[in-house]
PDB file of N, CA and C in Angstrom:
ATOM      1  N   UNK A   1     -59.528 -81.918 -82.745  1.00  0.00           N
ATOM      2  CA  UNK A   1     -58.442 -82.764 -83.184  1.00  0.00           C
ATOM      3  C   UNK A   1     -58.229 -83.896 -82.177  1.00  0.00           C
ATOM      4  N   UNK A   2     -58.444 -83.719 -80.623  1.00  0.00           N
ATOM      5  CA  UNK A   2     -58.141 -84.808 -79.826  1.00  0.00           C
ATOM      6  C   UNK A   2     -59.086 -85.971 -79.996  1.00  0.00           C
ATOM      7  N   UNK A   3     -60.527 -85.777 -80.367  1.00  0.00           N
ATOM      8  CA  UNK A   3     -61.346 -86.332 -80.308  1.00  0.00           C
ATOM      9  C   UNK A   3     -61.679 -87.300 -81.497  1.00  0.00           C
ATOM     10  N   UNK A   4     -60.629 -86.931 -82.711  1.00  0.00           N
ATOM     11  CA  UNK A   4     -60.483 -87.258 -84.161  1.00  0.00           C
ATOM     12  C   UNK A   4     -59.728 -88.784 -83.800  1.00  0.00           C
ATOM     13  N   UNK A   5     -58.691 -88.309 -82.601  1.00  0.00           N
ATOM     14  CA  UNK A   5     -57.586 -89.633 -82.740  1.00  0.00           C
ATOM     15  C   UNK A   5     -56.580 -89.456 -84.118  1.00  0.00           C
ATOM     16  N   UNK A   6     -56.112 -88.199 -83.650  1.00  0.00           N
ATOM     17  CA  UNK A   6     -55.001 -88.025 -84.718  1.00  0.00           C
ATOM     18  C   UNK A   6     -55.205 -88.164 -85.991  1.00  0.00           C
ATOM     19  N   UNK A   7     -56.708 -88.200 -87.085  1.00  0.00           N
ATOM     20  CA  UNK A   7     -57.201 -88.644 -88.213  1.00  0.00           C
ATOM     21  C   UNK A   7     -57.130 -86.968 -88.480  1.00  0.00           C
ATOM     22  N   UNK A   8     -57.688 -85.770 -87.960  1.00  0.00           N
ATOM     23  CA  UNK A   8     -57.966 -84.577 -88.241  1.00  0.00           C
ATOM     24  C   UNK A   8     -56.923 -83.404 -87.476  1.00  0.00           C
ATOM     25  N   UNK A   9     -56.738 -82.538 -88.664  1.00  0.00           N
ATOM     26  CA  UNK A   9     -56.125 -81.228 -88.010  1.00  0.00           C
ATOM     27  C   UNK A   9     -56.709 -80.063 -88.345  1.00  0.00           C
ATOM     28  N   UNK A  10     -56.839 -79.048 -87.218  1.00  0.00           N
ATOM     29  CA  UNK A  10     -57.680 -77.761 -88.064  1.00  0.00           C
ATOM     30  C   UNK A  10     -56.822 -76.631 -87.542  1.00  0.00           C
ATOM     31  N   UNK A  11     -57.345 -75.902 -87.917  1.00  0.00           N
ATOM     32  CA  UNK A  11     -56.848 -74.352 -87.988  1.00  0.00           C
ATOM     33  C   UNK A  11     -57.492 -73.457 -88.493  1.00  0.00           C
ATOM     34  N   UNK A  12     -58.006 -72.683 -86.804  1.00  0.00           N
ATOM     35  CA  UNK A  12     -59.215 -71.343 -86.372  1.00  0.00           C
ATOM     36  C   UNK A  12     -58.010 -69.537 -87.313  1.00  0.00           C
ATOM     37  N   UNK A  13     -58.314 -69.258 -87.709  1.00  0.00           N
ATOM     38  CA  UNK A  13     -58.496 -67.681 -88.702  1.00  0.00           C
ATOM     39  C   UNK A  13     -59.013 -67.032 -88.472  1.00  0.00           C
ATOM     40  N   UNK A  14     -59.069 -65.828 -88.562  1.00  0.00           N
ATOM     41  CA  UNK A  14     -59.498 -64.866 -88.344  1.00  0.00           C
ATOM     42  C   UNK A  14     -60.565 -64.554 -88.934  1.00  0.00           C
ATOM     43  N   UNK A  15     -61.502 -64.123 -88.610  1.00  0.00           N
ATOM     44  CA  UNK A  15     -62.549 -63.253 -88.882  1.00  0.00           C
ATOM     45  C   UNK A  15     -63.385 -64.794 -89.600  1.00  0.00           C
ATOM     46  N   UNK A  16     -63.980 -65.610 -88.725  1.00  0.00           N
ATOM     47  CA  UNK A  16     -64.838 -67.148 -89.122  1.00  0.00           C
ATOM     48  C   UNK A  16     -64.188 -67.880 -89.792  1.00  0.00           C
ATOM     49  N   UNK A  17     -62.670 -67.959 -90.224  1.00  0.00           N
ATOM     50  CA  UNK A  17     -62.460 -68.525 -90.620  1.00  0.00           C
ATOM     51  C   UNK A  17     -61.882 -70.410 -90.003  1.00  0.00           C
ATOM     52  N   UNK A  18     -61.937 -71.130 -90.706  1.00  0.00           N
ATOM     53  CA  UNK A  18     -61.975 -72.780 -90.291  1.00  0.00           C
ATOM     54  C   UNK A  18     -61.274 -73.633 -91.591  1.00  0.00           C
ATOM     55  N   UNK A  19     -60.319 -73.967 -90.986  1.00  0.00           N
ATOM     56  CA  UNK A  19     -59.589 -74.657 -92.230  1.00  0.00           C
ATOM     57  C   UNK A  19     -60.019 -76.253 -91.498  1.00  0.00           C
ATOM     58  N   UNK A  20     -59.946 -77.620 -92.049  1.00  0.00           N
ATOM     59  CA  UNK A  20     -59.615 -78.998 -91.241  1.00  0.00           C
ATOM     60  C   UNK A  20     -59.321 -79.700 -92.411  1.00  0.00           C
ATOM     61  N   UNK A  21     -58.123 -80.766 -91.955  1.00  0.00           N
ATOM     62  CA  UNK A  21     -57.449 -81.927 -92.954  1.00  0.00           C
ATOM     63  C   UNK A  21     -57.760 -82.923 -92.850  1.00  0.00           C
ATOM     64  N   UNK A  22     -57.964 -83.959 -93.460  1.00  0.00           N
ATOM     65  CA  UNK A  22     -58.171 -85.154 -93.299  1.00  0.00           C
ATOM     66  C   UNK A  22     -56.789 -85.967 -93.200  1.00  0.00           C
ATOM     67  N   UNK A  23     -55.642 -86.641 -92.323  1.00  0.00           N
ATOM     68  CA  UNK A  23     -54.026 -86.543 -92.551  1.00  0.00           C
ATOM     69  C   UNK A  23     -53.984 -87.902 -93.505  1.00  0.00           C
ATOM     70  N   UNK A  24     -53.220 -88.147 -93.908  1.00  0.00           N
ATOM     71  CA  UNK A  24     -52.612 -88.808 -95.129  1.00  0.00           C
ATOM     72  C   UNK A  24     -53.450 -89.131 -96.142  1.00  0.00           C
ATOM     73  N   UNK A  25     -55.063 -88.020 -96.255  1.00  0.00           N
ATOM     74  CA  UNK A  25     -55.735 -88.118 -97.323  1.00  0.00           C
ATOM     75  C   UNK A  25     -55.976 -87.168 -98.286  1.00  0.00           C
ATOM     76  N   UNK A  26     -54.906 -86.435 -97.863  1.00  0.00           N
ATOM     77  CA  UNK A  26     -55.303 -84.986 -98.847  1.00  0.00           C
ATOM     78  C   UNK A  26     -56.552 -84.503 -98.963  1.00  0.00           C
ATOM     79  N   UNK A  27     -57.700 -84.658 -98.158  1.00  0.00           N
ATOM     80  CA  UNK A  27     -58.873 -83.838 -98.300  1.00  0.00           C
ATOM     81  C   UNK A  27     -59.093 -82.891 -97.307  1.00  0.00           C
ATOM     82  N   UNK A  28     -59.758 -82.204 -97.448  1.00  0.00           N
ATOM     83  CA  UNK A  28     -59.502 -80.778 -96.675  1.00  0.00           C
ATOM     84  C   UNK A  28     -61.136 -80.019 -96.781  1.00  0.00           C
ATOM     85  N   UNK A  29     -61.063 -79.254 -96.075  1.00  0.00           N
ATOM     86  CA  UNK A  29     -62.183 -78.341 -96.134  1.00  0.00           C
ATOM     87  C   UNK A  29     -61.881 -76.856 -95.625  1.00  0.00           C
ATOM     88  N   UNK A  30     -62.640 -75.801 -96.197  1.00  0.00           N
ATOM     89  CA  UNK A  30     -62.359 -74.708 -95.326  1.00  0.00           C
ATOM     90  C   UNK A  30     -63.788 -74.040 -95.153  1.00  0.00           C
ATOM     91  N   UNK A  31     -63.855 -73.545 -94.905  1.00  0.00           N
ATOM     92  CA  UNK A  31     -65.261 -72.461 -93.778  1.00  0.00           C
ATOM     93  C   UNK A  31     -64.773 -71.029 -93.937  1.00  0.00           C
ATOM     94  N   UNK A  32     -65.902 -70.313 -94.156  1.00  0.00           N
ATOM     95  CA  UNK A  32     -65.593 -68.830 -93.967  1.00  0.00           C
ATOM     96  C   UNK A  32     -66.940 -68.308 -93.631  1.00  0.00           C
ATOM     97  N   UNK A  33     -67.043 -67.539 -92.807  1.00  0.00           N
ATOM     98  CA  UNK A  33     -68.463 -67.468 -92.038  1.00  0.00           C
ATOM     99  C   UNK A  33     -68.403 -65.593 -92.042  1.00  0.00           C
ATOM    100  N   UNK A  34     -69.348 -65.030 -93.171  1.00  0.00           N
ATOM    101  CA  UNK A  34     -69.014 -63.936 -93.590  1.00  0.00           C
ATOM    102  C   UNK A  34     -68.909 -62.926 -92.535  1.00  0.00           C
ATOM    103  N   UNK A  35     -69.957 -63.039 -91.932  1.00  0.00           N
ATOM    104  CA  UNK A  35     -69.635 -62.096 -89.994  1.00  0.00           C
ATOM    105  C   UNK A  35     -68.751 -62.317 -89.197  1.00  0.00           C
ATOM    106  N   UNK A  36     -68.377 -63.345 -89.370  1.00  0.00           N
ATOM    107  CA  UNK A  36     -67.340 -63.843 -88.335  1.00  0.00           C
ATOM    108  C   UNK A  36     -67.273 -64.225 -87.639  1.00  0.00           C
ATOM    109  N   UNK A  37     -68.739 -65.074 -87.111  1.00  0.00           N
ATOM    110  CA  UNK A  37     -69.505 -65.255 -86.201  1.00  0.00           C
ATOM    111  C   UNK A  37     -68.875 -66.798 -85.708  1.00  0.00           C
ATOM    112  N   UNK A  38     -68.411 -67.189 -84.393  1.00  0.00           N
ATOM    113  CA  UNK A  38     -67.541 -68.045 -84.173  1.00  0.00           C
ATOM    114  C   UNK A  38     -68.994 -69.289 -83.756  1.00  0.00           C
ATOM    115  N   UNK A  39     -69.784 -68.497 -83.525  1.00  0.00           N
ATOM    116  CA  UNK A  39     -71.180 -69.532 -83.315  1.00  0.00           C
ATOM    117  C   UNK A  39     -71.637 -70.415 -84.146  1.00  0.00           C
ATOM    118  N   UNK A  40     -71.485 -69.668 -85.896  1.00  0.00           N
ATOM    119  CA  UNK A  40     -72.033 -70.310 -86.856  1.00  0.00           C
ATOM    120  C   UNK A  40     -71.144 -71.081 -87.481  1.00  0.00           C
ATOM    121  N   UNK A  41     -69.852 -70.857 -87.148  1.00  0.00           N
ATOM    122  CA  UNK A  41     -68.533 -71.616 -87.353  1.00  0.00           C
ATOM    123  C   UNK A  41     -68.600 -72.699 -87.112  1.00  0.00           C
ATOM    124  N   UNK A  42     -68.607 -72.994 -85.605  1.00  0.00           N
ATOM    125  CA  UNK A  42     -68.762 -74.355 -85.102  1.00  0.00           C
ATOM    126  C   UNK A  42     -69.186 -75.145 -85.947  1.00  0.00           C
ATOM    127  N   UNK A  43     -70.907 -74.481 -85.579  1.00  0.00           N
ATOM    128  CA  UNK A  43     -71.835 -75.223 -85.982  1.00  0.00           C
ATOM    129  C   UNK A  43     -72.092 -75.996 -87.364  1.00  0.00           C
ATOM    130  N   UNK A  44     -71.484 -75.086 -88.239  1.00  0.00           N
ATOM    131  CA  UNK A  44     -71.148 -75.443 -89.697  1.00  0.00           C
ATOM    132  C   UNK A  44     -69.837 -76.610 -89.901  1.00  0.00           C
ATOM    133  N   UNK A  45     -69.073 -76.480 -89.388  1.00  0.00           N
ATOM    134  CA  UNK A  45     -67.698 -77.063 -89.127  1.00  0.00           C
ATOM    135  C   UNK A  45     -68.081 -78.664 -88.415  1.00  0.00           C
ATOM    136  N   UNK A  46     -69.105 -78.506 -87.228  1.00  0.00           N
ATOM    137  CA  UNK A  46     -69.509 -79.704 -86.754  1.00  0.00           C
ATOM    138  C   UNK A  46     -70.888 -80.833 -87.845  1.00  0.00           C
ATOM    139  N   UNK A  47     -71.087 -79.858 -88.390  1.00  0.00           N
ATOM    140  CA  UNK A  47     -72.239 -80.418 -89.397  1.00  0.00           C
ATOM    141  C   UNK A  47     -71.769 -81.116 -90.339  1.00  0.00           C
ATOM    142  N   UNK A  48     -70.548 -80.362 -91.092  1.00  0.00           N
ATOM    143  CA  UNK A  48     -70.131 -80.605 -92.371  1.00  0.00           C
ATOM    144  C   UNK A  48     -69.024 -81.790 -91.892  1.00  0.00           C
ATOM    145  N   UNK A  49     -68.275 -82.344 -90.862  1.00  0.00           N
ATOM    146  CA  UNK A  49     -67.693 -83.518 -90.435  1.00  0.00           C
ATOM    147  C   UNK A  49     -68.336 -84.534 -90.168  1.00  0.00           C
ATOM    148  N   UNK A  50     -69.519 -84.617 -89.528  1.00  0.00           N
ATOM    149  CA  UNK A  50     -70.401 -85.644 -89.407  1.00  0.00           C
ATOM    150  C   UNK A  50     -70.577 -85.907 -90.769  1.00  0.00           C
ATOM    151  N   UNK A  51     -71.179 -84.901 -91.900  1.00  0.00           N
ATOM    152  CA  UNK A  51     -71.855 -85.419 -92.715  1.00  0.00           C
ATOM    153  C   UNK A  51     -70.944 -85.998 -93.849  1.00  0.00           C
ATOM    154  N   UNK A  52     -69.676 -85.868 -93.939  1.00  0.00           N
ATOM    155  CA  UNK A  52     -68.617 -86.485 -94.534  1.00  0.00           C
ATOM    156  C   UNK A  52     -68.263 -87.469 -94.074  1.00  0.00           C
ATOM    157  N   UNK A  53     -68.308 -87.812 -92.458  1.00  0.00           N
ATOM    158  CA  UNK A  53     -68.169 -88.962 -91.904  1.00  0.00           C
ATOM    159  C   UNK A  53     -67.017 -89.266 -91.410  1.00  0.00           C
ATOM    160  N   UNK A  54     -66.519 -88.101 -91.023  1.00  0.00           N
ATOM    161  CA  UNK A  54     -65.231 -87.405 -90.500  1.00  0.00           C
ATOM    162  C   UNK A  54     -65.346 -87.981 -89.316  1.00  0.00           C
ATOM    163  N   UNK A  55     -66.344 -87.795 -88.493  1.00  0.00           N
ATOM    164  CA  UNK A  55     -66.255 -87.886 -86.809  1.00  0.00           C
ATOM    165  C   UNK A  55     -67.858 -88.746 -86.808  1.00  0.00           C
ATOM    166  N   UNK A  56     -67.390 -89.217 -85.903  1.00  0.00           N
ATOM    167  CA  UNK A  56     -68.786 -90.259 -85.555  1.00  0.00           C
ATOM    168  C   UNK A  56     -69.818 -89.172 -84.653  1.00  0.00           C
ATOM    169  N   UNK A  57     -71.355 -89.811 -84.961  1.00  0.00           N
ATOM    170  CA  UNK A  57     -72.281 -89.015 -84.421  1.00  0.00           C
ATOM    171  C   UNK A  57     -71.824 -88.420 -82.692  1.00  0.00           C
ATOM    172  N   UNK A  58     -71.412 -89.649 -82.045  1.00  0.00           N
ATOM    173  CA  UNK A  58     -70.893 -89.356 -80.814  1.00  0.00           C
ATOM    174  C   UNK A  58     -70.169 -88.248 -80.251  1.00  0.00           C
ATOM    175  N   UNK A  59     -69.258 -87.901 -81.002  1.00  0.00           N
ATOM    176  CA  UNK A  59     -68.044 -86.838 -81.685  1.00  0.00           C
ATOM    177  C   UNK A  59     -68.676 -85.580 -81.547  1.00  0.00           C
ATOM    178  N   UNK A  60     -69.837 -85.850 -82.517  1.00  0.00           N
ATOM    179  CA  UNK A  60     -70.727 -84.726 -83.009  1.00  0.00           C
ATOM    180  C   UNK A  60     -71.388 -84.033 -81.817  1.00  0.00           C
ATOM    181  N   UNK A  61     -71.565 -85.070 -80.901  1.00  0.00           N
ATOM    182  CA  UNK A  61     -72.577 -85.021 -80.304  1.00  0.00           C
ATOM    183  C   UNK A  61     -72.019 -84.019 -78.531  1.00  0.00           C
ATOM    184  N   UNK A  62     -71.047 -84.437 -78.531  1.00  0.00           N
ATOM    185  CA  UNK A  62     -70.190 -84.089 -77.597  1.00  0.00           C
ATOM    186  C   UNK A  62     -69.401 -82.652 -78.032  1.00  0.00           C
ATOM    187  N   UNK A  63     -69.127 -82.494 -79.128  1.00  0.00           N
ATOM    188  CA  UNK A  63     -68.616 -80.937 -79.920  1.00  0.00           C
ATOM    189  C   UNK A  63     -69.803 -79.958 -79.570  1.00  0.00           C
ATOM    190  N   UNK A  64     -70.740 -80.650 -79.884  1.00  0.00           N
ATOM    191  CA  UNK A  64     -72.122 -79.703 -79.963  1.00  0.00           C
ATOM    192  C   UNK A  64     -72.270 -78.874 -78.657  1.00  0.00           C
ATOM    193  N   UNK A  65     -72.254 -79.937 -77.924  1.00  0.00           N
ATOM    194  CA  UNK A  65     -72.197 -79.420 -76.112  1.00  0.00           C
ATOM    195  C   UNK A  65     -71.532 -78.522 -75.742  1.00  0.00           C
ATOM    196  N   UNK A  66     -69.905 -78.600 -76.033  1.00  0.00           N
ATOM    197  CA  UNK A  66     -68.583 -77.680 -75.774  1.00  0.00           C
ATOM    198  C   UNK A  66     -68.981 -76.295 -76.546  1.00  0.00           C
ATOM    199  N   UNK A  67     -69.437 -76.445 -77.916  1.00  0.00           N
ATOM    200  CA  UNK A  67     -69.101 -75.210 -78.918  1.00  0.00           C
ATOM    201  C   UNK A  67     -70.296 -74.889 -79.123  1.00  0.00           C
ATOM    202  N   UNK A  68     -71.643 -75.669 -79.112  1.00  0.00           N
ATOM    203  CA  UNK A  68     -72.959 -74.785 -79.520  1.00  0.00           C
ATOM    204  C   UNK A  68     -73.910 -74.757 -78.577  1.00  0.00           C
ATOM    205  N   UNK A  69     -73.320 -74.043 -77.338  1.00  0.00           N
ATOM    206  CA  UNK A  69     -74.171 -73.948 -76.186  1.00  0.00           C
ATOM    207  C   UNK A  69     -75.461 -72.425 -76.688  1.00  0.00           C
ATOM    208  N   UNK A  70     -76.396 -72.792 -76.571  1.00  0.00           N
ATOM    209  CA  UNK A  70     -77.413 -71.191 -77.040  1.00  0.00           C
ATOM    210  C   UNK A  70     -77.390 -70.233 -75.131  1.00  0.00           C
ATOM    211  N   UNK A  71     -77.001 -68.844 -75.800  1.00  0.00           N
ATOM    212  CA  UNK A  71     -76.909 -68.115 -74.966  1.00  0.00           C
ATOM    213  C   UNK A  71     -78.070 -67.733 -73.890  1.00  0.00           C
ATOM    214  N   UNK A  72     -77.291 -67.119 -72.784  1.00  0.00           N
ATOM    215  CA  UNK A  72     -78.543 -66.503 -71.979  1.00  0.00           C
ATOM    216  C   UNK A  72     -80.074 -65.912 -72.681  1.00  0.00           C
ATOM    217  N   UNK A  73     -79.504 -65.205 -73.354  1.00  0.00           N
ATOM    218  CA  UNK A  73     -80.483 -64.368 -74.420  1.00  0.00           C
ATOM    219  C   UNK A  73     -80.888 -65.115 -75.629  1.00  0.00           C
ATOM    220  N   UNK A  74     -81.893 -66.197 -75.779  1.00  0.00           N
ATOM    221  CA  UNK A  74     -82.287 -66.311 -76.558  1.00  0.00           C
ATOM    222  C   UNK A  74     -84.144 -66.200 -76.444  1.00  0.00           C
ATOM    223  N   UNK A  75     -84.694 -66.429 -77.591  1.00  0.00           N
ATOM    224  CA  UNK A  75     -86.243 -66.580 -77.440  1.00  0.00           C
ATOM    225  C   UNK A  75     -86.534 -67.870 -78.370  1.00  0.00           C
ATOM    226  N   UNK A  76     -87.595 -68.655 -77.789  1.00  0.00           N
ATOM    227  CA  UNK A  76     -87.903 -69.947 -78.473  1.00  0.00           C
ATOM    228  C   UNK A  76     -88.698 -69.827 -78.331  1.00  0.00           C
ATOM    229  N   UNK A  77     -89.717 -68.457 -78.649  1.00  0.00           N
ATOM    230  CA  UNK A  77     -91.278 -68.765 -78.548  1.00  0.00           C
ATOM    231  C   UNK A  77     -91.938 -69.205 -79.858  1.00  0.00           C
ATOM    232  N   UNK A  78     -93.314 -69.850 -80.239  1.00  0.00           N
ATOM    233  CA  UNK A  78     -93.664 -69.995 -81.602  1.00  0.00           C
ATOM    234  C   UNK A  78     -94.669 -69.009 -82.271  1.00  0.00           C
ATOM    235  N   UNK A  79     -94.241 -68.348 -83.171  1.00  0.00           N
ATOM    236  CA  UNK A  79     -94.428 -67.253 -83.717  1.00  0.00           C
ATOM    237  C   UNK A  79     -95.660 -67.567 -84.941  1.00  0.00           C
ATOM    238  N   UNK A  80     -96.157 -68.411 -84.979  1.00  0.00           N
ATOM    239  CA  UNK A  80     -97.105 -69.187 -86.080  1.00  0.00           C
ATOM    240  C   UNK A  80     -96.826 -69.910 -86.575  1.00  0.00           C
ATOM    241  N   UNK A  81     -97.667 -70.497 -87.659  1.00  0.00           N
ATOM    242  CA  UNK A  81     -97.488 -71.823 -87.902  1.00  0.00           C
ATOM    243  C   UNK A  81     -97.516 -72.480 -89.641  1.00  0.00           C
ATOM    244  N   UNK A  82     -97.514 -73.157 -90.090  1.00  0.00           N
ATOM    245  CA  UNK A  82     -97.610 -73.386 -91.815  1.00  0.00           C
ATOM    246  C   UNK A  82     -98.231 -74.404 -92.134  1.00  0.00           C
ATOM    247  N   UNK A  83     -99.474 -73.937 -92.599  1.00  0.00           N
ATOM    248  CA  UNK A  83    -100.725 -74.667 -92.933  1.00  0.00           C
ATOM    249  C   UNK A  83    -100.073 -75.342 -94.638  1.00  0.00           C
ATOM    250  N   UNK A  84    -100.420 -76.790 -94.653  1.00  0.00           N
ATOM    251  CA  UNK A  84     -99.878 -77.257 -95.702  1.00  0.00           C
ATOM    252  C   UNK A  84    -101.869 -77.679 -96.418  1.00  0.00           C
ATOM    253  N   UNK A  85    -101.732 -76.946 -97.539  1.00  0.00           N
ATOM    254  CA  UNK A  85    -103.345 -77.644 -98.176  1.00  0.00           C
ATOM    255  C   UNK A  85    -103.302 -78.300 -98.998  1.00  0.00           C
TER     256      UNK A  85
END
């Protein structure tokens, strides 16, 4: 919301949930992230504002950093590949 400049308000729920307003436009969105998973929240939440055009790439770009940091534990090895014929 700080980063909106007073254009957006949201409100975090329980169990993945993500409400955000657009203010004096009546549009709205909500999120429900069936696990509850606050990771895929973000990430969905930061996707779906850019791509409405809610928040500038910059926005995006800087959310991403704060909220979709990948954990200690991940693996990025490449597991094969997809032959197109």
């Amino acid at each position: 919301m700080r980063q909106s400049n007073g254009e957006l308000v949201s409100k975090s729920g329980a169990e993945g949930v993500q409400c955000i307003g657009r203010v004096g436009e009546g549009l709205g969105l909500a999120i429900k992230v069936v696990d509850g998973a606050k990771r895929a929240k973000y990430a969905a939440a930061i996707q779906l504002l850019k791509q409405m055009g809610w928040i500038m790439p910059t926005v995006a770009e800087s959310l991403s950093e704060n909220f979709m940091a990948q954990g200690k534990f991940k693996r990025l090895d490449v597991m094969g590949e997809l032959a197109m014929l």
